[in-house]
N, C-alpha and C. Protein backbone atom coordinates (compact mmCIF):
# COMPACT_ATOMS: atom_id res chain seq x y z
N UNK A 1 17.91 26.69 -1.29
CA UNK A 1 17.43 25.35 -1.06
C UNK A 1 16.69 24.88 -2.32
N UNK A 2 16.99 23.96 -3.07
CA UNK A 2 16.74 23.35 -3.97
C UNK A 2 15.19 22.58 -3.84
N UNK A 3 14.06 22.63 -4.70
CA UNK A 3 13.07 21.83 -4.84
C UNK A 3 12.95 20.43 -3.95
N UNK A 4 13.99 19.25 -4.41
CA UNK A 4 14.18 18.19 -3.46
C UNK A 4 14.31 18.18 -1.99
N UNK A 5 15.26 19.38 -1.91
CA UNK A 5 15.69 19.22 -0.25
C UNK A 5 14.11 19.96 0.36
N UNK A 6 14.13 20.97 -0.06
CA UNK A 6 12.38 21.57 0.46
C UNK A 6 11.33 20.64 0.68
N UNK A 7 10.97 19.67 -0.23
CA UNK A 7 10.60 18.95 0.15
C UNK A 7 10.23 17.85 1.09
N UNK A 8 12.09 17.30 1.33
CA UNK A 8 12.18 16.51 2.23
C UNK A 8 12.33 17.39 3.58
N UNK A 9 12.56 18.53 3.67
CA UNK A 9 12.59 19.36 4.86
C UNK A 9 11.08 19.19 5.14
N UNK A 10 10.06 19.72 4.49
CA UNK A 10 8.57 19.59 5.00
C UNK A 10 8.11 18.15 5.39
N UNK A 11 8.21 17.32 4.60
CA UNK A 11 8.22 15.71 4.83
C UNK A 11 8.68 15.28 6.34
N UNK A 12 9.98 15.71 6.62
CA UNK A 12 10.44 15.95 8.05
C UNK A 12 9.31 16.85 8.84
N UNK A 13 9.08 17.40 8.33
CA UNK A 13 8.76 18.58 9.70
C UNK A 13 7.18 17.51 10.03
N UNK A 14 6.47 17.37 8.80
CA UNK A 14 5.36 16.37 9.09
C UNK A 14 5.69 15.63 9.45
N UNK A 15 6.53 14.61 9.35
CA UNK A 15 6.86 13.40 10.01
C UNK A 15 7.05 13.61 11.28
N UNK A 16 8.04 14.31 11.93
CA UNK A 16 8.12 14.52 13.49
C UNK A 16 6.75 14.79 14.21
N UNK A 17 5.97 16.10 12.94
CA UNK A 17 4.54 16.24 14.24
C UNK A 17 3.69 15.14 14.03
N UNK A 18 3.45 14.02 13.69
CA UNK A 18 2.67 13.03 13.63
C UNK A 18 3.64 11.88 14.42
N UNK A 19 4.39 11.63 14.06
CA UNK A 19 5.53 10.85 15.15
C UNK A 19 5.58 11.08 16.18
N UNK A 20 5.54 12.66 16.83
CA UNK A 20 5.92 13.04 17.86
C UNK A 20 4.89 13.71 18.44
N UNK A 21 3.98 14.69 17.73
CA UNK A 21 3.43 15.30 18.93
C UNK A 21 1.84 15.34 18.88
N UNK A 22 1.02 14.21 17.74
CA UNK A 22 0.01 13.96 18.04
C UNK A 22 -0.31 12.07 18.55
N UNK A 23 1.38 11.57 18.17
CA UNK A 23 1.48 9.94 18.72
C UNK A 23 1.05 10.25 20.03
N UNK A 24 0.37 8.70 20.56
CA UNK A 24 0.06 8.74 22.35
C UNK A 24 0.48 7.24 22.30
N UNK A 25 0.88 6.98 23.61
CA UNK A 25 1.30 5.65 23.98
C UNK A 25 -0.04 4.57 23.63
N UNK A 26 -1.13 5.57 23.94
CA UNK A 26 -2.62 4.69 24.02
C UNK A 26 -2.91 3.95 22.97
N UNK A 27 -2.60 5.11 21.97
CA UNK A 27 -2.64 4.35 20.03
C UNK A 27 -1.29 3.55 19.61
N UNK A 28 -0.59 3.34 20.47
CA UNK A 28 0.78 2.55 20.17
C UNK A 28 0.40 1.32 19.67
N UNK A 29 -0.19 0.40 19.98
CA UNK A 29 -0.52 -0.74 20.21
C UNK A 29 -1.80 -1.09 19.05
N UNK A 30 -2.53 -0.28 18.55
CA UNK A 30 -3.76 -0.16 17.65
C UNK A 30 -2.47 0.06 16.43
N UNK A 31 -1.10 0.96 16.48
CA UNK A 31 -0.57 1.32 15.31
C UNK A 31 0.26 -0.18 14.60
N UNK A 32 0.74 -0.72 16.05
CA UNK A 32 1.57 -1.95 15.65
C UNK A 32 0.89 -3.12 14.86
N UNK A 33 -0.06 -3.16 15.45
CA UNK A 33 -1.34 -3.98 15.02
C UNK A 33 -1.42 -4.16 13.54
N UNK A 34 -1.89 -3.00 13.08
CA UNK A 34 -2.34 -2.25 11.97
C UNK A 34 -1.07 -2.22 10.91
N UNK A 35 0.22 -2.29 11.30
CA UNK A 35 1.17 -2.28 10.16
C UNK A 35 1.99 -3.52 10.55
N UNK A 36 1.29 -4.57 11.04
CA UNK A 36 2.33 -5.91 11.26
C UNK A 36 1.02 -6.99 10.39
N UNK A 37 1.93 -7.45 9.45
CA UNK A 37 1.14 -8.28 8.57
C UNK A 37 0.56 -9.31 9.19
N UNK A 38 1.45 -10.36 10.63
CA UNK A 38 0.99 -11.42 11.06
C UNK A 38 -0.26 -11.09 11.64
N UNK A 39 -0.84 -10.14 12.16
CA UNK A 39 -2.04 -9.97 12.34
C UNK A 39 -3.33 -9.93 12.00
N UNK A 40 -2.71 -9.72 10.34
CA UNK A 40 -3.81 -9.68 9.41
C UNK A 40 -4.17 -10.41 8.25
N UNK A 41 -3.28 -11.27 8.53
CA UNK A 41 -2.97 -12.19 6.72
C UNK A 41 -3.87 -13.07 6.72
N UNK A 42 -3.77 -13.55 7.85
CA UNK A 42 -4.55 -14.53 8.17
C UNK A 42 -5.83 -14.51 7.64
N UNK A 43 -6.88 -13.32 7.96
CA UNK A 43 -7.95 -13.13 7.68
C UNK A 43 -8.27 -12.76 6.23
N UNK A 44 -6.92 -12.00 5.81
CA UNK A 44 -7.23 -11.36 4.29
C UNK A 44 -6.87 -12.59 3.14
N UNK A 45 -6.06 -13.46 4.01
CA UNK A 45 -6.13 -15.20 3.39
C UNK A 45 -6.94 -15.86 3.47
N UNK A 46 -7.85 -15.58 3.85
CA UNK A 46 -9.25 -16.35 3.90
C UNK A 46 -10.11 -16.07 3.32
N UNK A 47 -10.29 -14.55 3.15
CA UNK A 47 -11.12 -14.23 2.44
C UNK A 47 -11.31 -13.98 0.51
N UNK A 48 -9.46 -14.23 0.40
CA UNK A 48 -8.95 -14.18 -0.90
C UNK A 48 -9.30 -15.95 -1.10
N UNK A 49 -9.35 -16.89 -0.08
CA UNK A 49 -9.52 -18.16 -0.87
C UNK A 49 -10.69 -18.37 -0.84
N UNK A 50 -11.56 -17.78 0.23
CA UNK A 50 -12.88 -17.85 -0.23
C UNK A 50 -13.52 -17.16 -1.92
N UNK A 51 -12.92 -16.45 -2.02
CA UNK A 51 -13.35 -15.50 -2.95
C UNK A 51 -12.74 -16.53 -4.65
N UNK A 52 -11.97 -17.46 -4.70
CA UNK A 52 -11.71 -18.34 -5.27
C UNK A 52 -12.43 -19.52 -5.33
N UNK A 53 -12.88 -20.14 -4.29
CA UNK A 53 -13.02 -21.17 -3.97
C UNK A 53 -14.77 -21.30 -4.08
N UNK A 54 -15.58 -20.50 -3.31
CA UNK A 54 -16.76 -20.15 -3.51
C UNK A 54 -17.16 -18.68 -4.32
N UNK A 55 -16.65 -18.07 -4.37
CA UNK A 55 -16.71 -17.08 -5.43
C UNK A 55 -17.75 -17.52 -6.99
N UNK A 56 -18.37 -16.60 -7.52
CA UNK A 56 -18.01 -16.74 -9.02
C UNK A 56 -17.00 -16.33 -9.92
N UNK A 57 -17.25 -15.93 -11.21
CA UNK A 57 -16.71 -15.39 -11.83
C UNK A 57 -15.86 -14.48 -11.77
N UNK A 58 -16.62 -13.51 -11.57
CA UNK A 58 -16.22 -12.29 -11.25
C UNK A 58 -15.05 -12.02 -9.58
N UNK A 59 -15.75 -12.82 -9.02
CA UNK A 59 -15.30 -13.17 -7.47
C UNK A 59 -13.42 -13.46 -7.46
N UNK A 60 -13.45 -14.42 -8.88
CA UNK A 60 -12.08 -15.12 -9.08
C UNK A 60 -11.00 -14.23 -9.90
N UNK A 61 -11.68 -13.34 -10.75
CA UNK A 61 -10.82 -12.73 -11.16
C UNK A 61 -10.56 -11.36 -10.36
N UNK A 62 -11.29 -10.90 -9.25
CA UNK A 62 -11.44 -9.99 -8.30
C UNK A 62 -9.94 -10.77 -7.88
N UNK A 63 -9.85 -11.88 -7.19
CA UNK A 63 -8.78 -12.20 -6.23
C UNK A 63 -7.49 -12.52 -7.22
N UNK A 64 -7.59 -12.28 -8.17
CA UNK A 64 -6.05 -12.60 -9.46
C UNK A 64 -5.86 -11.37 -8.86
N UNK A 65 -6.37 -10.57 -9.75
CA UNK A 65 -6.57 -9.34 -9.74
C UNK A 65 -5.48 -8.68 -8.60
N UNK A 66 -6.17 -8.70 -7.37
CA UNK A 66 -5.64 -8.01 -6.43
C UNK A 66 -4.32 -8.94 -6.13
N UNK A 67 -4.19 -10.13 -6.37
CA UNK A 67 -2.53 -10.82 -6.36
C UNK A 67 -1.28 -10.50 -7.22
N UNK A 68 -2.20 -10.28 -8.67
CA UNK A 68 -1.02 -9.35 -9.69
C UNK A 68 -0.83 -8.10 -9.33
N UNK A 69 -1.69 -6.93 -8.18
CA UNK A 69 -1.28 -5.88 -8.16
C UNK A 69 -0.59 -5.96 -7.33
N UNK A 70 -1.12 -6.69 -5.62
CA UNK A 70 -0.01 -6.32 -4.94
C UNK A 70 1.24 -6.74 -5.01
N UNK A 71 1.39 -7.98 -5.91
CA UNK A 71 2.95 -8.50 -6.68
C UNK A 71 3.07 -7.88 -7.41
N UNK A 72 2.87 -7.14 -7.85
CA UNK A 72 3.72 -5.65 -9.22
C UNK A 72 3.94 -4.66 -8.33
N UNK A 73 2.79 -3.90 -7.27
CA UNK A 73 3.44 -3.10 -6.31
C UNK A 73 4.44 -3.59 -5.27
N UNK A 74 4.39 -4.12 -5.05
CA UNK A 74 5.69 -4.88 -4.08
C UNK A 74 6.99 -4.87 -4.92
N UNK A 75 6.79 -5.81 -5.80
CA UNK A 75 8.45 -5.75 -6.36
C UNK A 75 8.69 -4.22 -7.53
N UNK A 76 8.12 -3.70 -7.59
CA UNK A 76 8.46 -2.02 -8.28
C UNK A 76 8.77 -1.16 -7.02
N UNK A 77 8.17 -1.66 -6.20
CA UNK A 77 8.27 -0.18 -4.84
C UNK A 77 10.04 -1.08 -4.04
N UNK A 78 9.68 -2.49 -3.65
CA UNK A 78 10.98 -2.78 -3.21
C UNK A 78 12.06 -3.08 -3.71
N UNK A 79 12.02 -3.94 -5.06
CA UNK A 79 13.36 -4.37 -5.91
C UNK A 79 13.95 -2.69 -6.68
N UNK A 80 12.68 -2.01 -7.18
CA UNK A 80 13.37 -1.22 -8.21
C UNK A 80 13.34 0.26 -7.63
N UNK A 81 12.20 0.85 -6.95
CA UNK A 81 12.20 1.94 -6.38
C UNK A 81 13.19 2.55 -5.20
N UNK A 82 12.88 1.75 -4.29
CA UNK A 82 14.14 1.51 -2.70
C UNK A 82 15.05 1.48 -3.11
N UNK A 83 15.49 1.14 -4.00
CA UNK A 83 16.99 0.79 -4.30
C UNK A 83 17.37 1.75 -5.08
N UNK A 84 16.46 2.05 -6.05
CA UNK A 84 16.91 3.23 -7.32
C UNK A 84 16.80 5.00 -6.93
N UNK A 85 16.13 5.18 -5.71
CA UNK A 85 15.83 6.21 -5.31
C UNK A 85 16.78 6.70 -4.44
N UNK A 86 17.01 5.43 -3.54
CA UNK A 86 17.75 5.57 -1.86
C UNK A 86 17.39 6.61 -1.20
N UNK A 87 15.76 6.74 -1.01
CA UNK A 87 15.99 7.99 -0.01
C UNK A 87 15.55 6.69 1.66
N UNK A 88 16.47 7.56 2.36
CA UNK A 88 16.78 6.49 4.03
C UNK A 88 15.76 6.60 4.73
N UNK A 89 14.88 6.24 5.25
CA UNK A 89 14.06 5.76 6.04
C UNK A 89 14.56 6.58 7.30
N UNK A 90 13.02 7.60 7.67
CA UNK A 90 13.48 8.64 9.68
C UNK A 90 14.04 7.75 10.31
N UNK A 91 13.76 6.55 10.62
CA UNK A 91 14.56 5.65 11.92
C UNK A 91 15.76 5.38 11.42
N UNK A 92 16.06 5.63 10.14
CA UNK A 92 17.22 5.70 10.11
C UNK A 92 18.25 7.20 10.07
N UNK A 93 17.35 8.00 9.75
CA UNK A 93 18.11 9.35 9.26
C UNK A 93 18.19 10.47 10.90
N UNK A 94 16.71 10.25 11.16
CA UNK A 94 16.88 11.22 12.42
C UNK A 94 17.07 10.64 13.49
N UNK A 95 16.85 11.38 14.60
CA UNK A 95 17.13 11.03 16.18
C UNK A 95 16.30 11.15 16.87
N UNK A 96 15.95 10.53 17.94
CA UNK A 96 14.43 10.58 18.62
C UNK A 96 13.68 10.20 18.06
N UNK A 97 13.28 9.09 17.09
CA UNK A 97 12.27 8.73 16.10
C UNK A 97 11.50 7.82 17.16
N UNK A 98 9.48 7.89 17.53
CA UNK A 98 9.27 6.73 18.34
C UNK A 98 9.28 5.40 17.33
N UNK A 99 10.14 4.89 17.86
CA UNK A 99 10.44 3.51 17.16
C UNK A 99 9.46 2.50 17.76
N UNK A 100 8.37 2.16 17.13
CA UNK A 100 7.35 0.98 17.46
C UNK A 100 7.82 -0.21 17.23
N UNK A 101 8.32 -0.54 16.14
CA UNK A 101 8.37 -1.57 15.36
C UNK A 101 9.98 -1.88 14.87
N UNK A 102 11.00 -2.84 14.17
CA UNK A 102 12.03 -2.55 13.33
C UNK A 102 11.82 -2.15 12.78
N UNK A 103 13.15 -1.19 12.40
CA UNK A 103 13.08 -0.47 11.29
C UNK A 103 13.07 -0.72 10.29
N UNK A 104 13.33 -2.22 9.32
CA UNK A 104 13.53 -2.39 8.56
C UNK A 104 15.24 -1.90 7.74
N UNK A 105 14.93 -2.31 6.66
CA UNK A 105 15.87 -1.95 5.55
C UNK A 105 16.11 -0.34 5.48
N UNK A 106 17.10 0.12 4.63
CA UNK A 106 17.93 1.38 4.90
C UNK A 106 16.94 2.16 4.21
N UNK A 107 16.54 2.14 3.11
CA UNK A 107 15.93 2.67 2.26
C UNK A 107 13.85 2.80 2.26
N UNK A 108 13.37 4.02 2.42
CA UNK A 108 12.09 3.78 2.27
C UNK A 108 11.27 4.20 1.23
N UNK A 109 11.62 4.78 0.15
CA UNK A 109 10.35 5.61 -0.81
C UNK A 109 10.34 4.42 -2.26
N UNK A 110 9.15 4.46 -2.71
CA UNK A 110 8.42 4.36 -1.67
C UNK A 110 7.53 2.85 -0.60
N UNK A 111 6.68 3.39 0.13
CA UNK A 111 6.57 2.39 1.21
C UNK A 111 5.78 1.53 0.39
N UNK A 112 6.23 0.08 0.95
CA UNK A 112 5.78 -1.27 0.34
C UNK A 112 3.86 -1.39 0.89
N UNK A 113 4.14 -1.41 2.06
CA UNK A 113 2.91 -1.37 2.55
C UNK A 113 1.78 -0.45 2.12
N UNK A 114 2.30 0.58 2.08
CA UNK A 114 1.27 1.42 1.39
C UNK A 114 0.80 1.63 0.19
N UNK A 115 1.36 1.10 -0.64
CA UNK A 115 1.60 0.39 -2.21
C UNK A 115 0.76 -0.65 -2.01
N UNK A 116 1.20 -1.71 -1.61
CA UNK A 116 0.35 -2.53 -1.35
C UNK A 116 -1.13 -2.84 -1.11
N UNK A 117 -0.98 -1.85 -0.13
CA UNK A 117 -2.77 -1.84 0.90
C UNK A 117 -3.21 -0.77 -0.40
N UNK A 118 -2.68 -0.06 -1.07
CA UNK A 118 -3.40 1.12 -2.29
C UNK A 118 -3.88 -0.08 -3.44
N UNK A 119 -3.01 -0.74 -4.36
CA UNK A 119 -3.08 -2.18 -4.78
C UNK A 119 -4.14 -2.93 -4.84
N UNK A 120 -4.62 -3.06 -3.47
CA UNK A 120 -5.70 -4.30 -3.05
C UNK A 120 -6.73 -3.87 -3.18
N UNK A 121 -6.61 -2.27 -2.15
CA UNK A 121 -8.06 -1.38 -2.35
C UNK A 121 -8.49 -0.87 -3.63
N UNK A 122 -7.90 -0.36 -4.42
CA UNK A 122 -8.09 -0.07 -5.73
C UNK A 122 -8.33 -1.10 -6.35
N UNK A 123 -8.47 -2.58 -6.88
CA UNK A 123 -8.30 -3.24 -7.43
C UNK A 123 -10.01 -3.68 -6.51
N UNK A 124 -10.08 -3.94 -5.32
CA UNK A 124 -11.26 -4.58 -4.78
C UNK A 124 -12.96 -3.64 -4.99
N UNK A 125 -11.79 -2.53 -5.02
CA UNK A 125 -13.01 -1.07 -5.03
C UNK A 125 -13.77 -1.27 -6.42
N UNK A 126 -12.94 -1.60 -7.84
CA UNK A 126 -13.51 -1.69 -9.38
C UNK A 126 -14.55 -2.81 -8.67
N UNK A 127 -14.25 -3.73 -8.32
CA UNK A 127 -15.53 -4.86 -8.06
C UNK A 127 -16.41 -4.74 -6.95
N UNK A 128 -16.13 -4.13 -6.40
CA UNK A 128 -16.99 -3.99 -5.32
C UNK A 128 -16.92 -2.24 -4.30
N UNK A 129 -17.99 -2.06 -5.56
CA UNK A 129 -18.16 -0.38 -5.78
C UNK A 129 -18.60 0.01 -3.90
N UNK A 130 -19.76 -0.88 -3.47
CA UNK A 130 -20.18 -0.34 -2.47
C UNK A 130 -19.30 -0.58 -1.13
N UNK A 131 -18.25 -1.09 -1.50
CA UNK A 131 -17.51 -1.20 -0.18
C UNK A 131 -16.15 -0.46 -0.17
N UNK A 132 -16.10 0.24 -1.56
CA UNK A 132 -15.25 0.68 -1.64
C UNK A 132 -14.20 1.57 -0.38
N UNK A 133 -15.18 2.25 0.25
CA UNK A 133 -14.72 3.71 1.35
C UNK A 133 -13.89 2.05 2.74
N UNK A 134 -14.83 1.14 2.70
CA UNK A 134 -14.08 0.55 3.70
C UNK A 134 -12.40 0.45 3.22
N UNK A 135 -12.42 -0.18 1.71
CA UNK A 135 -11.16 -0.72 1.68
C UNK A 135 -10.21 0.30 1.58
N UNK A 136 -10.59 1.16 1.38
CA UNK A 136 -9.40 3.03 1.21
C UNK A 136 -9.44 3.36 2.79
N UNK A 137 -10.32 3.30 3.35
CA UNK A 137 -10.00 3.60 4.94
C UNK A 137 -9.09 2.61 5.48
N UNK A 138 -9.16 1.11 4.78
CA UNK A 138 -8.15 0.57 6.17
C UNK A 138 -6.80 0.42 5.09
N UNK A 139 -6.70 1.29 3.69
CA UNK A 139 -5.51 1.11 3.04
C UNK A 139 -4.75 2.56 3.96
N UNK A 140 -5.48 3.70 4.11
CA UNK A 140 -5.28 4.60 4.38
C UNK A 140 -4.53 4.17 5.91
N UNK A 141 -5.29 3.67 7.00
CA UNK A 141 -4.66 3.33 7.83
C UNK A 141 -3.22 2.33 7.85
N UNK A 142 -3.62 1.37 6.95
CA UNK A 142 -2.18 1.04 6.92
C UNK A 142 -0.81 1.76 6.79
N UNK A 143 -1.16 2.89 5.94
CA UNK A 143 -0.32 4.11 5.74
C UNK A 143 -0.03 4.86 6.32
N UNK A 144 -1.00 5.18 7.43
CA UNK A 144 -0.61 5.92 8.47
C UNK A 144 -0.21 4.93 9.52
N UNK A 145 -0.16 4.51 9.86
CA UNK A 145 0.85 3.25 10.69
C UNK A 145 1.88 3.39 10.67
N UNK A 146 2.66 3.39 9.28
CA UNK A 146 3.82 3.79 8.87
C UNK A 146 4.79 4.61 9.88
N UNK A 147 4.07 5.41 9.52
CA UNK A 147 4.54 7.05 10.32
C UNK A 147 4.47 6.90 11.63
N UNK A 148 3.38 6.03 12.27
CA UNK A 148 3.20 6.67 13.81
C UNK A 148 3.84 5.49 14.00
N UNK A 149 4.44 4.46 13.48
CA UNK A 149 5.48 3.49 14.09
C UNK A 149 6.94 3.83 14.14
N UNK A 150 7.18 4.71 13.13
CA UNK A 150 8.58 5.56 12.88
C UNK A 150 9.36 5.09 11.68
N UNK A 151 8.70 4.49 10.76
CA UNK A 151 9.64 4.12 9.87
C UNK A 151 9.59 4.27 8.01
N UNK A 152 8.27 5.36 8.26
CA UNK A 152 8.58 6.15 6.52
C UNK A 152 7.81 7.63 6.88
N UNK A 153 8.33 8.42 5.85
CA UNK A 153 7.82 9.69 5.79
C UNK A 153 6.18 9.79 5.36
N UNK A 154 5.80 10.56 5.57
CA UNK A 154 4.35 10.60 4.73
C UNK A 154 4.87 10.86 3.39
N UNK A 155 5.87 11.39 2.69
CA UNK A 155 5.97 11.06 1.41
C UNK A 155 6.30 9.59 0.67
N UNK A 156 6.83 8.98 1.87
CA UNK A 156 7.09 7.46 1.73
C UNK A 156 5.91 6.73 0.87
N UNK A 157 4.56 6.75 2.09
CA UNK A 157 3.57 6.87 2.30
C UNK A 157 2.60 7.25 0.90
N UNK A 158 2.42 8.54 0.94
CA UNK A 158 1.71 9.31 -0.76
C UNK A 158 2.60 8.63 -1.59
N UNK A 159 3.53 8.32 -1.93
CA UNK A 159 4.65 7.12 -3.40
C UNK A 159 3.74 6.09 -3.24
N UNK A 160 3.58 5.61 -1.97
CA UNK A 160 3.30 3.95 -2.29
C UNK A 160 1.87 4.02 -2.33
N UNK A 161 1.25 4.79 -1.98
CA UNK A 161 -0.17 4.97 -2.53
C UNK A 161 0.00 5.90 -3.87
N UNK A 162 0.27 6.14 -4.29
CA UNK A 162 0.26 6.48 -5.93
C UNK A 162 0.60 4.84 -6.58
N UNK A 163 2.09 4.76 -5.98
CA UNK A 163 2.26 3.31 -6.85
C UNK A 163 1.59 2.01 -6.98
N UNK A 164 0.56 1.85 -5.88
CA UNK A 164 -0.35 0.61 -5.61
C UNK A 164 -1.65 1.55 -6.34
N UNK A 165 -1.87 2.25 -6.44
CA UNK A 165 -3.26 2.49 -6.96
C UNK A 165 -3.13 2.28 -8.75
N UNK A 166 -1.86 3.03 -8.87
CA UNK A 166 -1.02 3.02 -10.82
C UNK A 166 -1.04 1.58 -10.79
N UNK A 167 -0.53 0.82 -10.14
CA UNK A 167 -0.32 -0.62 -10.60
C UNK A 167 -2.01 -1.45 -11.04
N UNK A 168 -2.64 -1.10 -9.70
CA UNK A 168 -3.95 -1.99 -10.02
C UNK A 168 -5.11 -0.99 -10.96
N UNK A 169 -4.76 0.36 -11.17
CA UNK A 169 -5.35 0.41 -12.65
C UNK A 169 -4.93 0.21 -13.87
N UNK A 170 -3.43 -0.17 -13.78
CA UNK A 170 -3.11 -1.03 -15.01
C UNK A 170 -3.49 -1.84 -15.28
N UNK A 171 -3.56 -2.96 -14.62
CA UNK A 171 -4.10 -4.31 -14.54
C UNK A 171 -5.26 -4.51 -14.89
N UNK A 172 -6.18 -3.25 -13.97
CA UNK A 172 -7.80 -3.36 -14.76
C UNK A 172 -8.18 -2.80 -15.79
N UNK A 173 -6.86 -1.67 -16.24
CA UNK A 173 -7.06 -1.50 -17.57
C UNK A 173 -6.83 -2.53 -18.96
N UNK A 174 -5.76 -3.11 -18.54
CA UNK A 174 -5.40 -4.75 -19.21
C UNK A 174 -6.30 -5.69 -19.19
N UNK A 175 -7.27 -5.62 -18.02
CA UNK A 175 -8.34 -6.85 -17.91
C UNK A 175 -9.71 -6.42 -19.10
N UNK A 176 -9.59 -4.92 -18.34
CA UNK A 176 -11.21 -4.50 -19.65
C UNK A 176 -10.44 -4.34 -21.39
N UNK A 177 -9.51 -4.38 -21.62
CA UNK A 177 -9.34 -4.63 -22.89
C UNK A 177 -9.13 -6.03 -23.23
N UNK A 178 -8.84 -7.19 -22.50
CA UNK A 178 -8.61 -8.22 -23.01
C UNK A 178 -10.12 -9.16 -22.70
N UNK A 179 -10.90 -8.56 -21.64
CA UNK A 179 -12.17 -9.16 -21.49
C UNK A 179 -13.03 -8.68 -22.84
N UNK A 180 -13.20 -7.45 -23.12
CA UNK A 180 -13.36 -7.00 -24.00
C UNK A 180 -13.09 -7.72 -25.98
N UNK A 181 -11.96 -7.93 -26.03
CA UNK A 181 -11.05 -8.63 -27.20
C UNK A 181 -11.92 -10.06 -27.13
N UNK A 182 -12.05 -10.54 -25.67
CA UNK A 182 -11.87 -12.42 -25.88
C UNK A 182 -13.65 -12.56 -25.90
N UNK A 183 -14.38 -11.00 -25.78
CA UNK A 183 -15.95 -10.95 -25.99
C UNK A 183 -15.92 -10.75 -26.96
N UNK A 184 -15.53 -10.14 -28.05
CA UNK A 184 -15.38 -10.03 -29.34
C UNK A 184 -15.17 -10.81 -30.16
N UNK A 185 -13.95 -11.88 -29.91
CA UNK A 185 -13.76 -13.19 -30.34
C UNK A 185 -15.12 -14.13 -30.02
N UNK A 186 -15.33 -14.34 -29.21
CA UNK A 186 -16.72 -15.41 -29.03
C UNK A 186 -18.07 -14.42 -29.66
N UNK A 187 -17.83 -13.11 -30.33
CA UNK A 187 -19.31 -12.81 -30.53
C UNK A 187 -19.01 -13.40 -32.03
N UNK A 188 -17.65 -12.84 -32.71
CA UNK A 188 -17.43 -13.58 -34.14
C UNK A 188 -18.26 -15.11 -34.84
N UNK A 189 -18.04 -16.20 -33.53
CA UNK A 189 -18.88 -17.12 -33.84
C UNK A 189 -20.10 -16.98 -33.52
């Protein structure tokens, strides 16, 4: 058995016992919640235009910020990753998967959502040090949602939290060198 397949064999074996035998019908409904965007946009749209609108400085480039990451993690994890990887999504590959939610598209590694929610939190965490543990706990949950809805592996899952966290420390690495450069320029005069 080759490195890859080992892998995805363990990936499986986790996926079923979190799918299957620590899921409860009770948390069904807390999981759907938690990985269906219409539930939540709403609020995280409000608080991104507040953060523009009444914000300062810092407030405004906090909310760029987290818009260029989760638009760089989104289209790297769905246009170029999903497609370039093709590994298939459990609701699509196995049998007996508890299916919460659609399954979506054929392809899952790695997961958009979890890229995403890694993205926002990483990116909100540089500015706002003391709230950091909230925004990794409910990125974390978004990620586990995933799984207990049936439709990515926990390796799905660990990709798109690597890839949303890589994306929005690029970005803030791009921001402290060019904030940096355009402080340099105004100290010149």
């Amino acid at each position: 058995m080759n490195l890859i397949a080992l892998l995805q064999h363990f990936d499986t074996i986790l996926f079923q016992f979190l799918n299957h035998l620590i899921a409860h019908p009770l948390w069904d409904g807390f999981w759907v919640i938690i990985t269906t965007q219409k539930y939540w946009m709403a609020p995280l749209l409000a608080v991104w235009i507040a953060l523009l609108w009444k914000g300062g400085r810092r407030d405004r480039i906090a909310a760029l910020l987290v818009l260029l990451a989760i638009g760089a993690s989104d289209v790297i994890s769905a246009r170029v990753l999903k497609p370039g990887i093709g590994r298939v999504r459990p609701c699509h590959a196995l049998e007996n998967v508890r299916l919460l939610v659609s399954c979506g598209g054929r392809h899952g590694f790695p997961s958009s959502h979890a890229a995403n929610a890694f993205a926002a939190a990483s990116t909100l965490a540089f500015f706002y040090r003391r709230y950091s543990r909230y925004f990794f706990a409910a990125a974390l949950l978004v990620g586990l949602s995933r799984i207990f809805v049936g439709v990515h592996y926990p390796g799905d899952v660990l990709g798109g939290f690597i890839l949303g966290s890589l994306c929005a420390l690029l970005l803030l690495w791009l921001h402290q060198k060019l904030l940096r450069k355009s402080l340099d320029f105004f100290n010149f005069f």
